[in-house]
Protein backbone atom coordinates (compact mmCIF):
# COMPACT_ATOMS: atom_id res chain seq x y z
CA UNK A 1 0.00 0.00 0.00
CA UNK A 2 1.69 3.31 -0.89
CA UNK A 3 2.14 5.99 1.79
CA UNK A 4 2.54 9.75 1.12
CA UNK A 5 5.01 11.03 3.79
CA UNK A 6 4.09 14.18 5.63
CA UNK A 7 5.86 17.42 6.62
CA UNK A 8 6.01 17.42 10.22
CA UNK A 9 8.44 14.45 11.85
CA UNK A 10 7.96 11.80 13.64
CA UNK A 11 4.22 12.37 13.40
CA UNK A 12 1.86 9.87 11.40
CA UNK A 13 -1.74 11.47 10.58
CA UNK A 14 -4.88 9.16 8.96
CA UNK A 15 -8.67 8.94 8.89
CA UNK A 16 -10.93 6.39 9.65
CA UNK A 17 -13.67 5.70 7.51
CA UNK A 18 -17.05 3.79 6.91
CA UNK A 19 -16.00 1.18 4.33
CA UNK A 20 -19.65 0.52 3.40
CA UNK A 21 -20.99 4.84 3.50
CA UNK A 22 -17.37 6.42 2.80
CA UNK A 23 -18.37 8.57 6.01
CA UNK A 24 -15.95 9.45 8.68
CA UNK A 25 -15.68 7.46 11.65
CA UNK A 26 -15.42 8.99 15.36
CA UNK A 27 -14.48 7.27 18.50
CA UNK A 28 -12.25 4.44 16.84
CA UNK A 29 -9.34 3.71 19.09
CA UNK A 30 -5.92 3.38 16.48
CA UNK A 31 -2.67 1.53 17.39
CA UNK A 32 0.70 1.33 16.01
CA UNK A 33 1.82 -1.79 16.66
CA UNK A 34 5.68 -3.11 16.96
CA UNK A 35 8.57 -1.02 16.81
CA UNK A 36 8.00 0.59 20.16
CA UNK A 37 5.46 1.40 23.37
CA UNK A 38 3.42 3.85 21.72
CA UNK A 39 0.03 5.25 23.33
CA UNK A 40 -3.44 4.21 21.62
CA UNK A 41 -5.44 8.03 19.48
CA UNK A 42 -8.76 8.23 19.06
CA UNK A 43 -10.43 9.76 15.76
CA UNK A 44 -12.26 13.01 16.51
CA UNK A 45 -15.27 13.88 14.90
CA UNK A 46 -13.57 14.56 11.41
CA UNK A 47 -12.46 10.67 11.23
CA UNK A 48 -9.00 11.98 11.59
CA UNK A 49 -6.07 10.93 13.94
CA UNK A 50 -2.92 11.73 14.76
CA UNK A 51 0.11 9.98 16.06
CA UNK A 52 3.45 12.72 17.55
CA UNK A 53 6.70 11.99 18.61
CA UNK A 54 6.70 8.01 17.25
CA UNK A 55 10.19 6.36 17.60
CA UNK A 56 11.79 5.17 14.57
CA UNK A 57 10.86 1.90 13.46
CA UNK A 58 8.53 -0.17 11.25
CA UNK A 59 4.50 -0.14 12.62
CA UNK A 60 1.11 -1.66 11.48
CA UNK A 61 -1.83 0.33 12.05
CA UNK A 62 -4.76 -0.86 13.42
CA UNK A 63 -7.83 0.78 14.14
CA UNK A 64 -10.70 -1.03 16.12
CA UNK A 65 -14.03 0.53 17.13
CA UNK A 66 -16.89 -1.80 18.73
CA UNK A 67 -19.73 -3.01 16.04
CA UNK A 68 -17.29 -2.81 13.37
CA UNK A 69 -14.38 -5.36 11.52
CA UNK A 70 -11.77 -4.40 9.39
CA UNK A 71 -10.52 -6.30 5.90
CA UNK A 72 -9.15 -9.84 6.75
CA UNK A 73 -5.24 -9.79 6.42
CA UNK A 74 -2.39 -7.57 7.24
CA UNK A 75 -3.21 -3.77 8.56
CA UNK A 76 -1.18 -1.15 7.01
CA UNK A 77 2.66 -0.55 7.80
CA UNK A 78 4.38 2.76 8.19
CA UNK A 79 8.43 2.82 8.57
CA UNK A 80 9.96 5.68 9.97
CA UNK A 81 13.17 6.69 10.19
CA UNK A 82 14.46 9.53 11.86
CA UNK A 83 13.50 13.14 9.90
CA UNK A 84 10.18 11.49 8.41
CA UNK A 85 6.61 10.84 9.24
CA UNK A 86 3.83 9.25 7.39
CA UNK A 87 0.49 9.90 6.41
CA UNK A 88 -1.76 7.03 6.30
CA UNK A 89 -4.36 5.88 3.75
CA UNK A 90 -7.65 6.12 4.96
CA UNK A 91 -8.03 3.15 7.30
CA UNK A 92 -11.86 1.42 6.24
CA UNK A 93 -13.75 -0.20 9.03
CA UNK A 94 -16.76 -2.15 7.87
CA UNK A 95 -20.21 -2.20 9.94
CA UNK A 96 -21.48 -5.09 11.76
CA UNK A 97 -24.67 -6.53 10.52
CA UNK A 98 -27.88 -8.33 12.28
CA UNK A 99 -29.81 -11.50 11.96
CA UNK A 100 -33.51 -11.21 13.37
CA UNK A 101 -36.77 -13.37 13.79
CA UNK A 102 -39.40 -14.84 15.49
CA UNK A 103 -40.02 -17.94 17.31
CA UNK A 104 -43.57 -20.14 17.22
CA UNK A 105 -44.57 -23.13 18.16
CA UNK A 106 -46.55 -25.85 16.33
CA UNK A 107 -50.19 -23.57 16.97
CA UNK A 108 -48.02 -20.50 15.62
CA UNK A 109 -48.22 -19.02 19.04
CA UNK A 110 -44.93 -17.12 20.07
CA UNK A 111 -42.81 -18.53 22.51
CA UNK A 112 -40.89 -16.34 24.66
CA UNK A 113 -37.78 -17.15 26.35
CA UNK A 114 -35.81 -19.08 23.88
CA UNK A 115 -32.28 -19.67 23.68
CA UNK A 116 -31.36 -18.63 19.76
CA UNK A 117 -27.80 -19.40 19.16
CA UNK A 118 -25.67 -17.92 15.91
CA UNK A 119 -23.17 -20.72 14.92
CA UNK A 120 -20.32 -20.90 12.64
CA UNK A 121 -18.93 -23.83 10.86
CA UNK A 122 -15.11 -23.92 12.05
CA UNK A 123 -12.06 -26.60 11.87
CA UNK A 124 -11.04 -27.91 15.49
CA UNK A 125 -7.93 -30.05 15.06
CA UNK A 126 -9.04 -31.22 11.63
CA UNK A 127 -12.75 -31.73 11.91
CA UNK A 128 -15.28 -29.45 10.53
CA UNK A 129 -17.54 -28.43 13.25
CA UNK A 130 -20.21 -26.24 14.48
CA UNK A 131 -19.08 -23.32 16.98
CA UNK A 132 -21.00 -21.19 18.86
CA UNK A 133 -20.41 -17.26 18.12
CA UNK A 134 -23.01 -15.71 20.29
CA UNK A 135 -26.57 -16.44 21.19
CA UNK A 136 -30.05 -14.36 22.91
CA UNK A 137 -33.35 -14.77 24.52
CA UNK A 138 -36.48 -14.24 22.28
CA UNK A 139 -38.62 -11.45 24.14
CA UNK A 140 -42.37 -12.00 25.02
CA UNK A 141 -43.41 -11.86 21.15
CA UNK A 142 -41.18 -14.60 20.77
CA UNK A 143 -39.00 -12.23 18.67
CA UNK A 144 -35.13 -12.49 18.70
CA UNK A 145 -32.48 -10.09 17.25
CA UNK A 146 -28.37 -10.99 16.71
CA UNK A 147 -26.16 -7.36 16.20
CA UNK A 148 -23.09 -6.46 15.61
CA UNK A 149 -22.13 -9.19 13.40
CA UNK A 150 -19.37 -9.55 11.08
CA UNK A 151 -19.63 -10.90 7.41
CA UNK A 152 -19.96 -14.41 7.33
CA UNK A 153 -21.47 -17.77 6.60
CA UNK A 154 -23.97 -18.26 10.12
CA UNK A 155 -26.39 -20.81 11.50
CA UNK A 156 -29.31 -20.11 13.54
CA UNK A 157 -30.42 -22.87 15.96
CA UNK A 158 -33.41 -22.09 18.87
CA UNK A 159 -33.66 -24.37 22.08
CA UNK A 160 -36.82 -23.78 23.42
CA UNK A 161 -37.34 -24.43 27.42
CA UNK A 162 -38.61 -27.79 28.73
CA UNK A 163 -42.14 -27.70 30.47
CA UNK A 164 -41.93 -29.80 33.58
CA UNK A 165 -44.52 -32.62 33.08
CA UNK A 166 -44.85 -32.25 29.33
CA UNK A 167 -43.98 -35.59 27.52
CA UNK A 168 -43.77 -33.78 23.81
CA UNK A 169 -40.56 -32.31 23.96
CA UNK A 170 -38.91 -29.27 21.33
CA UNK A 171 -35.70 -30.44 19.95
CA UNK A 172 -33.09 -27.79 18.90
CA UNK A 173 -34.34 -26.56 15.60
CA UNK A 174 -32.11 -24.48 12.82
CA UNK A 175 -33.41 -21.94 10.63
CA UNK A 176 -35.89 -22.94 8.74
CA UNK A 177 -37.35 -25.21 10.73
CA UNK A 178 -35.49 -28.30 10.45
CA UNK A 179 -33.61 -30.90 13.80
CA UNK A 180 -31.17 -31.83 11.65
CA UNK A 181 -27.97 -29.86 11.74
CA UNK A 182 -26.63 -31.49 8.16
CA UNK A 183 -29.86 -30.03 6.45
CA UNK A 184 -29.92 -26.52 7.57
CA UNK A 185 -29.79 -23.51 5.35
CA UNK A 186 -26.57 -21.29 5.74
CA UNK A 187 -27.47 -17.46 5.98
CA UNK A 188 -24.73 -15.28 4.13
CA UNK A 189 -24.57 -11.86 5.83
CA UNK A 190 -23.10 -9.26 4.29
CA UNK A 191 -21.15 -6.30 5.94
CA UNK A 192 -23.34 -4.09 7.43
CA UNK A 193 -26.22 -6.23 6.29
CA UNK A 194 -29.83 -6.31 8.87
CA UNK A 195 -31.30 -9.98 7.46
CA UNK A 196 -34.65 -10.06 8.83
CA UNK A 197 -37.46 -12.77 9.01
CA UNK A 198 -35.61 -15.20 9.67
CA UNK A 199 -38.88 -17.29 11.51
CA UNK A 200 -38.27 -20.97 13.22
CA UNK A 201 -41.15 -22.68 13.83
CA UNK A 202 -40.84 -25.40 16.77
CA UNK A 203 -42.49 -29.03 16.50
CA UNK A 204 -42.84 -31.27 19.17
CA UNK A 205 -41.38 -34.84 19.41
CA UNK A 206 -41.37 -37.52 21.46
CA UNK A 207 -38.04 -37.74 23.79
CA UNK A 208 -35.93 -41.17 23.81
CA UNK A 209 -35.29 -43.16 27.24
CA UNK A 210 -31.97 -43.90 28.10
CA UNK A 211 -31.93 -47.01 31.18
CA UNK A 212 -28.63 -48.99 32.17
CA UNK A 213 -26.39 -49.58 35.36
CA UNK A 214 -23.61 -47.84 36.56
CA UNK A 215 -20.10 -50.52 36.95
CA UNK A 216 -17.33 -50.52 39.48
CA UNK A 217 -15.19 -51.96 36.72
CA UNK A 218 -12.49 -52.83 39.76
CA UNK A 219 -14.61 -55.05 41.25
CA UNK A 220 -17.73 -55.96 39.15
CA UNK A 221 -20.42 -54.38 41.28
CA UNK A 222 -22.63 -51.61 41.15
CA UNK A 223 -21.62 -48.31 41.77
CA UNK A 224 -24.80 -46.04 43.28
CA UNK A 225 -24.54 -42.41 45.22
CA UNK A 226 -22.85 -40.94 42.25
CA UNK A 227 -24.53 -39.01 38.95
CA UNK A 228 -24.06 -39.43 34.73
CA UNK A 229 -24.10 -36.56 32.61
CA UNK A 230 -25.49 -36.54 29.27
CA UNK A 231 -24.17 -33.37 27.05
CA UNK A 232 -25.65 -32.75 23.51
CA UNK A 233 -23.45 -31.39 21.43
CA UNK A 234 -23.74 -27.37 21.54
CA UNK A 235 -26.81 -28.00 23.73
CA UNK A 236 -28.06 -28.39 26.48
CA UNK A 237 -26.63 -31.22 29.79
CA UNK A 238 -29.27 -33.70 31.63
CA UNK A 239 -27.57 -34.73 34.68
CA UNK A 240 -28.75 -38.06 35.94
CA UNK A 241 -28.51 -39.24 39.84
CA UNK A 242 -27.96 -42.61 40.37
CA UNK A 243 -28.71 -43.65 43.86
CA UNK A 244 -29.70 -47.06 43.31
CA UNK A 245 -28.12 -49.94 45.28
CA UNK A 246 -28.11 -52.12 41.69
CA UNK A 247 -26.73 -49.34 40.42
CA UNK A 248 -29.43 -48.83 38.03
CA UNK A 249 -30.31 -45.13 36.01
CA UNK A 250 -33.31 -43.84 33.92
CA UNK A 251 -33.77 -41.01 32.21
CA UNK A 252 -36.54 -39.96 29.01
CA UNK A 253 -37.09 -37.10 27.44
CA UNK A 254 -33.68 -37.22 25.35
CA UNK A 255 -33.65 -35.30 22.31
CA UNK A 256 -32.33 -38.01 18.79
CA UNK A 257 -28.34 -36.66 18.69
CA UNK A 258 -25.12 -37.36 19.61
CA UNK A 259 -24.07 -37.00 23.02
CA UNK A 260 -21.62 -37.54 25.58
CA UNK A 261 -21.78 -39.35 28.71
CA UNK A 262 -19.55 -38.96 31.72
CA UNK A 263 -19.14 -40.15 35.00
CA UNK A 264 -16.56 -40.49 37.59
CA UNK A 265 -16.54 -41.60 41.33
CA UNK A 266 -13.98 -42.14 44.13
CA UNK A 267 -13.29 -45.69 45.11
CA UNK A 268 -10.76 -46.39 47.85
CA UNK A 269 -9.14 -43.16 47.28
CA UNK A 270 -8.82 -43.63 44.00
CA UNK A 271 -10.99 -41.88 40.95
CA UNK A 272 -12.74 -44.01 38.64
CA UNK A 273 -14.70 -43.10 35.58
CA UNK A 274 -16.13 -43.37 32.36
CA UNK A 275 -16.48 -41.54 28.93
CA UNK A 276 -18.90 -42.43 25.90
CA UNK A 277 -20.55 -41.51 23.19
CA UNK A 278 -24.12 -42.30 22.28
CA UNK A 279 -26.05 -42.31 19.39
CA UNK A 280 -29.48 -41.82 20.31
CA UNK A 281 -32.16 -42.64 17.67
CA UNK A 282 -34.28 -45.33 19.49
CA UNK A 283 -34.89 -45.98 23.56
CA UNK A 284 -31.72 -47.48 24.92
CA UNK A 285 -32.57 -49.96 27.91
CA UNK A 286 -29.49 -51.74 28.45
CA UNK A 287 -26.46 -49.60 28.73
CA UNK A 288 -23.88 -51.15 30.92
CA UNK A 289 -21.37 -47.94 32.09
CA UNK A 290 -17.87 -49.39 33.49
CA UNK A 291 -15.94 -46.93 35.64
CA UNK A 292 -12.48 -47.81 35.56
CA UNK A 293 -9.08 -45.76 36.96
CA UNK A 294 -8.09 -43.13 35.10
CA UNK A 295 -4.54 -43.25 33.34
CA UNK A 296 -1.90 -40.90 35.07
CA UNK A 297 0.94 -39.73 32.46
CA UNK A 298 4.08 -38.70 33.94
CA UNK A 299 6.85 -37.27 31.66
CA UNK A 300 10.04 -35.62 31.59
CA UNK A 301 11.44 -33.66 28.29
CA UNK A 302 15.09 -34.48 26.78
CA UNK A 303 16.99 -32.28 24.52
CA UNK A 304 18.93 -33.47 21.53
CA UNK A 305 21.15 -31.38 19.78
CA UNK A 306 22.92 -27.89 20.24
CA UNK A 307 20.95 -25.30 22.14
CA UNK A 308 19.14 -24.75 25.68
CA UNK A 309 15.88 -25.34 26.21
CA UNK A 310 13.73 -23.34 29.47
CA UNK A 311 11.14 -25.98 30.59
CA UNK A 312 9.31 -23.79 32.92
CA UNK A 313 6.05 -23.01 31.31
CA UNK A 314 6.33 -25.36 28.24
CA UNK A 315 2.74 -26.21 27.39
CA UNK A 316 2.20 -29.91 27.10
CA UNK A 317 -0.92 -31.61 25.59
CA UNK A 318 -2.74 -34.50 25.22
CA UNK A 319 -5.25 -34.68 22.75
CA UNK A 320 -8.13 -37.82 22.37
CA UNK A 321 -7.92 -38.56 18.68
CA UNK A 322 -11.30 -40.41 19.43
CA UNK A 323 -14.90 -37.88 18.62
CA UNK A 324 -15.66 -36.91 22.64
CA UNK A 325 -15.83 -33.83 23.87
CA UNK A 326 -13.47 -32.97 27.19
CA UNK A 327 -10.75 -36.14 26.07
CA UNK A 328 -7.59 -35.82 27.22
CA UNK A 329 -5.72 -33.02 29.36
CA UNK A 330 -3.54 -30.24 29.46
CA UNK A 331 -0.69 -29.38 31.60
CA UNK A 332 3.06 -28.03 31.95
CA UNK A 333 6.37 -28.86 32.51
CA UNK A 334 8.50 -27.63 35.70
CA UNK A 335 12.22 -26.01 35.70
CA UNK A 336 13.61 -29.68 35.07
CA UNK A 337 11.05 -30.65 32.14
CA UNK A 338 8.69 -32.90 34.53
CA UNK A 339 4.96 -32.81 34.00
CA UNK A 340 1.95 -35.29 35.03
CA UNK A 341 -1.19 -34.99 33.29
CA UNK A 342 -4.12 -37.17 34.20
CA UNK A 343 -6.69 -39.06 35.17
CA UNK A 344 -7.23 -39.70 31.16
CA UNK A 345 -10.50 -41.76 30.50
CA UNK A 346 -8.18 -45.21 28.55
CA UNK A 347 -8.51 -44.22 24.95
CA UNK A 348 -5.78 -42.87 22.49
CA UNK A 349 -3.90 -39.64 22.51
CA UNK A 350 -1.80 -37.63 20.39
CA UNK A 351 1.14 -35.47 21.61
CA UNK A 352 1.62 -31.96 21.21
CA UNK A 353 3.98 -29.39 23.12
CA UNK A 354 3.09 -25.18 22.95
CA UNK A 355 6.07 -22.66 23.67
CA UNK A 356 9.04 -24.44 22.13
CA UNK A 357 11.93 -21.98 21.23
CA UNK A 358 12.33 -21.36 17.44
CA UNK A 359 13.91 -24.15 15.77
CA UNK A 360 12.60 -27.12 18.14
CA UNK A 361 10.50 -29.95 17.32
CA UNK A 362 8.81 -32.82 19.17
CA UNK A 363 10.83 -35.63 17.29
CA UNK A 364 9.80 -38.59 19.94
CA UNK A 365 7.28 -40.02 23.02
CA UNK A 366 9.23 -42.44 24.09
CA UNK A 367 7.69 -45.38 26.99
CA UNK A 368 11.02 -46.73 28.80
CA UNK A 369 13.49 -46.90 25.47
CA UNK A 370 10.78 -47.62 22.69
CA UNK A 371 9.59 -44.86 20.50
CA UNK A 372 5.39 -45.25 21.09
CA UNK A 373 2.45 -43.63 20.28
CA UNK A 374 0.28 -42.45 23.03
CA UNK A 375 -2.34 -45.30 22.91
CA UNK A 376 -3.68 -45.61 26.05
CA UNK A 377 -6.67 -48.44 25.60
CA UNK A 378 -5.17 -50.26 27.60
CA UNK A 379 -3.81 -48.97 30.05
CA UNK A 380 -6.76 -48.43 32.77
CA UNK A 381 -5.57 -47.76 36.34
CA UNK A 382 -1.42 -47.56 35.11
CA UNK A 383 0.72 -44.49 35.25
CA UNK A 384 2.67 -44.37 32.22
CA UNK A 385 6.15 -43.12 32.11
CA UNK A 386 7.42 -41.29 29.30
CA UNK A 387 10.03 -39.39 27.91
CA UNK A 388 9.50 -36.47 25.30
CA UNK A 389 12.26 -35.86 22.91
CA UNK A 390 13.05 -32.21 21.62
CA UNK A 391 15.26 -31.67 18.98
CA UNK A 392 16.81 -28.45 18.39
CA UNK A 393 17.67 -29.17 14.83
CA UNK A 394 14.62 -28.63 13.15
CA UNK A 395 14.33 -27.27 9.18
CA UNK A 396 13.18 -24.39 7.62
CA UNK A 397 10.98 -24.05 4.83
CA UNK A 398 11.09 -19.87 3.54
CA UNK A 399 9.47 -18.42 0.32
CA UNK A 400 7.37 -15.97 -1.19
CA UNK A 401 3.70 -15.84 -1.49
CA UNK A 402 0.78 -12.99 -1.79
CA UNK A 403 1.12 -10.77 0.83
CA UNK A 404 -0.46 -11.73 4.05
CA UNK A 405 -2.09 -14.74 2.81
CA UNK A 406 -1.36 -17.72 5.41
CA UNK A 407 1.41 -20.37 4.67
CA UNK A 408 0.46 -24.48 5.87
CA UNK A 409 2.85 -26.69 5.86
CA UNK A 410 1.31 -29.85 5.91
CA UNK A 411 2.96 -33.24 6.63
CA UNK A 412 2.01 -36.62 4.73
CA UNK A 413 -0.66 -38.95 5.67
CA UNK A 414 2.34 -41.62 6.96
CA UNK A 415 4.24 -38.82 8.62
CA UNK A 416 4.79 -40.06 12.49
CA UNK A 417 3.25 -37.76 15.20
CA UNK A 418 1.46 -36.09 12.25
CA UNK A 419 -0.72 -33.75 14.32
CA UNK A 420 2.24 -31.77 15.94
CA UNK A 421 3.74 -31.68 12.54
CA UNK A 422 1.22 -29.12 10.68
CA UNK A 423 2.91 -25.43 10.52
CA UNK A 424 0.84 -22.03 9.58
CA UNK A 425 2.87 -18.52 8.94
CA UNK A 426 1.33 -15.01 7.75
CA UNK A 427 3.25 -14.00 5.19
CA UNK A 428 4.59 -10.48 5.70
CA UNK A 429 3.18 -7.12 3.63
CA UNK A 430 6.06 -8.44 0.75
CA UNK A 431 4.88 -11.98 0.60
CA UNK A 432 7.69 -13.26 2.85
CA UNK A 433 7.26 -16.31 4.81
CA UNK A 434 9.77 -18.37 6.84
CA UNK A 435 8.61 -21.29 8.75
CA UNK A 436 11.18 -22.91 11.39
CA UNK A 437 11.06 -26.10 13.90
CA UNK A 438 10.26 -27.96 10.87
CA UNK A 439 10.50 -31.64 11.71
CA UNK A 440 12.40 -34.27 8.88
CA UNK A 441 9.57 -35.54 6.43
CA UNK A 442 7.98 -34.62 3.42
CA UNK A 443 5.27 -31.87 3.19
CA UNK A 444 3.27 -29.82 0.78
CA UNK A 445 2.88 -26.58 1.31
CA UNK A 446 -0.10 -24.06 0.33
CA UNK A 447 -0.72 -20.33 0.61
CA UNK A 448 -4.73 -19.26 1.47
CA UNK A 449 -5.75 -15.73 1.27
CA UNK A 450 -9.71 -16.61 2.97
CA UNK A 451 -9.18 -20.30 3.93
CA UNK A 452 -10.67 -20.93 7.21
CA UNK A 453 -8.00 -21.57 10.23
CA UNK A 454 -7.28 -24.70 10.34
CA UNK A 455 -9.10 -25.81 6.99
CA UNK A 456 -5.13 -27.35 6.16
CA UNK A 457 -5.88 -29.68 8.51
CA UNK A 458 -9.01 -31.32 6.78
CA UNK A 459 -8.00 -33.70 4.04
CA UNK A 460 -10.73 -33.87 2.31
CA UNK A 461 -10.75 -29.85 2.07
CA UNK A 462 -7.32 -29.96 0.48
CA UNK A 463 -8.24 -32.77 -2.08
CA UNK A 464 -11.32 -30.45 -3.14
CA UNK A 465 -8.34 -27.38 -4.18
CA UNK A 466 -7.57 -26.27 -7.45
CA UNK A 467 -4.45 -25.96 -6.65
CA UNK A 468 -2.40 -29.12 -5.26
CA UNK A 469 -0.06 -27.49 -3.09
CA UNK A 470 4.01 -27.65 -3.61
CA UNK A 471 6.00 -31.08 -2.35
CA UNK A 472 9.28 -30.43 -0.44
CA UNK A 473 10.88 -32.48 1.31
CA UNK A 474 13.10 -31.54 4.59
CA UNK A 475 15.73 -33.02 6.31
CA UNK A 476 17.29 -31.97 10.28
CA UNK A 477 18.50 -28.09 10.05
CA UNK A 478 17.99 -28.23 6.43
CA UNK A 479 16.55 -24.60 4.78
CA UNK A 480 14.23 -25.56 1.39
CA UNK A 481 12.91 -22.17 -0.70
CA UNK A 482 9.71 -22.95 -1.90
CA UNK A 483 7.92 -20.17 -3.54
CA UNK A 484 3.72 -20.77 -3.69
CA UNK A 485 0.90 -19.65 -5.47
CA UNK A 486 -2.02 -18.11 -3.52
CA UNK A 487 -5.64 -19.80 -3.56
């Protein structure tokens, strides 16, 4: 973007404007970011702002005001060097938009009080779901209103309340209408956009029964004085008491969906639990849930190669590769590189670490001397000892793409530890991109300039590209150029 420079120095001057109206904008709070400390302006009434006595150094400028979003990629940059200042294109901020409606029920009565939810589809480690963005109550008219939106691809879902006593039950329903989240209609706003009429009409179904007994899977008995949960996915959570002797639970009323199931108890000082997921499309009378011990994983981090490491702080992570919500655990290492994460519901893992210092990799979990993955079926009641390996001679892949468009690097199918292997950059205002702690394999990389984060991580979305993606291969504190085309 091309900069006129100004006459007074050390001083950078700008507007703010309404992308959608070309009117100025007053109140928005501007930053210069990097280079040095300097104090947030705010644009008077004019739209205009003004930055004096700025250090030299190179700055992006960002300006932020509530209800509205600026353009997706990199803000602005002004260098100054000592002697100059910079005037600023005008800085466009687009306006949020709103989604509105009303909710009825099945006599086309209004029903007040209903949770309406906007939803997004998003990637969460490699899986296309829904994710919630921000929800309301319908008012006594039953009418609802989302603001302050940006531009995007939304779902609108409305959970209505339960009735105590009533056996006809309203299962989350998306605009227009419809239970089934794989069937209902996207609505594009625009910036700025107010999409109104957006009506959901409720109908009533009959709820499922769930029945089964609670397991001490230690001794093969029942297991009573404890409770199950039952959590739809992005809805609501029936909790369940079980206070049987037989250990024995009922429940009706549940909604057809997927859902997860917990529950955990202490026996002889030691927690036991259980984690499933349930399909529910029929009643379900004979559910048998085992608790067993949790797994504890105790670890300690090694270093190979040239280079200090400072463990303190080092995010460690252990993900459930399986589809339940709340799998695995989080935790992080101490001064000498020791960490214990658990109880773990038995199930399998994958390893990831957050924090390393540039140029590191995870290259090994190791149990006693054998490399292993973190499969951890079978391991119910066991602490697990293991030993992370960090190598500081990681690879570098650098290049040149469109200008702020985002770099993946993404490993092959057969790649070990694959999940801590994917790599995203943001290329710099010149298309620059350098991506380091690049572990040994072979990779293709792509460049995205609207590609949802982590979309790279879907397969299926990177077989559906026009563009394939450029193969490189990388070996320990090897540096590969690879120059890639935007899509």
């Amino acid at each position: 973007m091309g900069l006129a420079w100004a006459q007074d120095p050390l001083v950078v001057d700008g507007t703010v404007v309404n992308a959608l109206s070309g009117s100025p904008l007053r109140r928005v709070s501007v930053q210069l970011m990097g280079g040095g400390q300097v104090e947030p302006v705010v644009t008077d009434a004019t739209g205009r702002f003004r930055f004096v006595g700025v250090k030299p150094g190179r700055y992006r400028v960002q300006a932020v005001r509530q209800g509205f979003f600026a353009d997706a990629g990199v803000p602005p940059m002004v260098e100054m060097t000592v002697g100059s200042g910079a005037m600023v294109p005008p800085l466009k901020l687009w306006p949020g938009g709103s989604i509105s409606g009303t909710v009825s029920d099945e006599a086309g009565e209004p029903v007040a009080g209903v949770t309406v939810t906007l939803l997004r589809r998003a990637y969460l480690n490699g899986r296309r779901e829904m994710v919630h963005v921000l929800n309301t109550l319908s008012d006594d008219r039953g009418q609802y209103r989302l603001f302050g939106l940006q531009q995007d691809r939304y779902f609108v879902r409305a959970d209505a309340p339960r009735v105590a006593g009533e056996t006809m039950l309203y299962p989350p329903t998306f605009y227009p209408s419809l239970a089934e989240a794989e069937k209902a209609t996207q609505v594009l706003l625009a910036p700025g956009q107010e999409q109104s009429g957006l009506n959901i009409a409720l109908r009533p179904v009959t709820g499922f029964r769930l029945a089964g007994r609670l397991m001490n899977g230690l001794t093969n008995t029942p297991v009573s004085n404890t409770g199950i949960s039952i959590s739809s996915r992005g809805s609501r959570v029936t909790a369940i008491g079980v206070r049987d002797a037989g250990g024995k639970f009922a429940v009706n009323g549940i909604l057809p969906g997927l859902y997860d199931l917990a529950s955990s108890t202490v026996y002889d000082r030691r927690t036991i639990q259980a984690r499933m997921l349930l399909d529910v499309r029929r009643d379900m009378d004979d559910l048998v849930v085992t608790l067993q011990p949790g797994v504890q994983v105790r670890g300690r981090m090694r270093v190979e190669g040239e280079g200090e490491v400072t463990w303190s702080g080092l995010g460690v992570a252990i993900e459930s590769v399986e589809d339940v919500i709340g799998g695995g655990g989080m935790g992080r290492a101490d001064a000498e590189g020791k960490f214990e994460i658990g109880p773990l519901t038995a199930g399998r893992y994958t390893p990831k670490l957050h924090g390393l210092p540039a140029g590191a990799y995870l290259k090994a979990v190791k149990i006693g001397e054998q490399e292993a993955t973190l499969d951890l079926s079978g391991a119910a009641g066991q602490t697990v000892e293991t030993t992370w390996v960090v190598s500081m001679q990681g690879g570098k892949v650098t290049g040149k793409t469109a200008a702020g468009a985002v770099v993946a690097l993404v490993p092959a199918a057969d790649q070990g530890l694959r999940q801590s292997r994917y790599k995203a950059v943001e290329a710099d205002g010149e298309g620059r991109y350098e991506v380091v702690g690049v572990a040994p394999g072979s990779y293709r990389v792509y460049a995205f300039t609207k590609a949802e984060a982590g979309a790279w991580m879907d397969d299926s979305f990177l077989a559906g590209l026009p563009e394939g993606g450029v193969a490189v291969k990388v070996e320990e504190r090897e540096t590969k150029a690879v120059d890639v085309k935007a899509q």
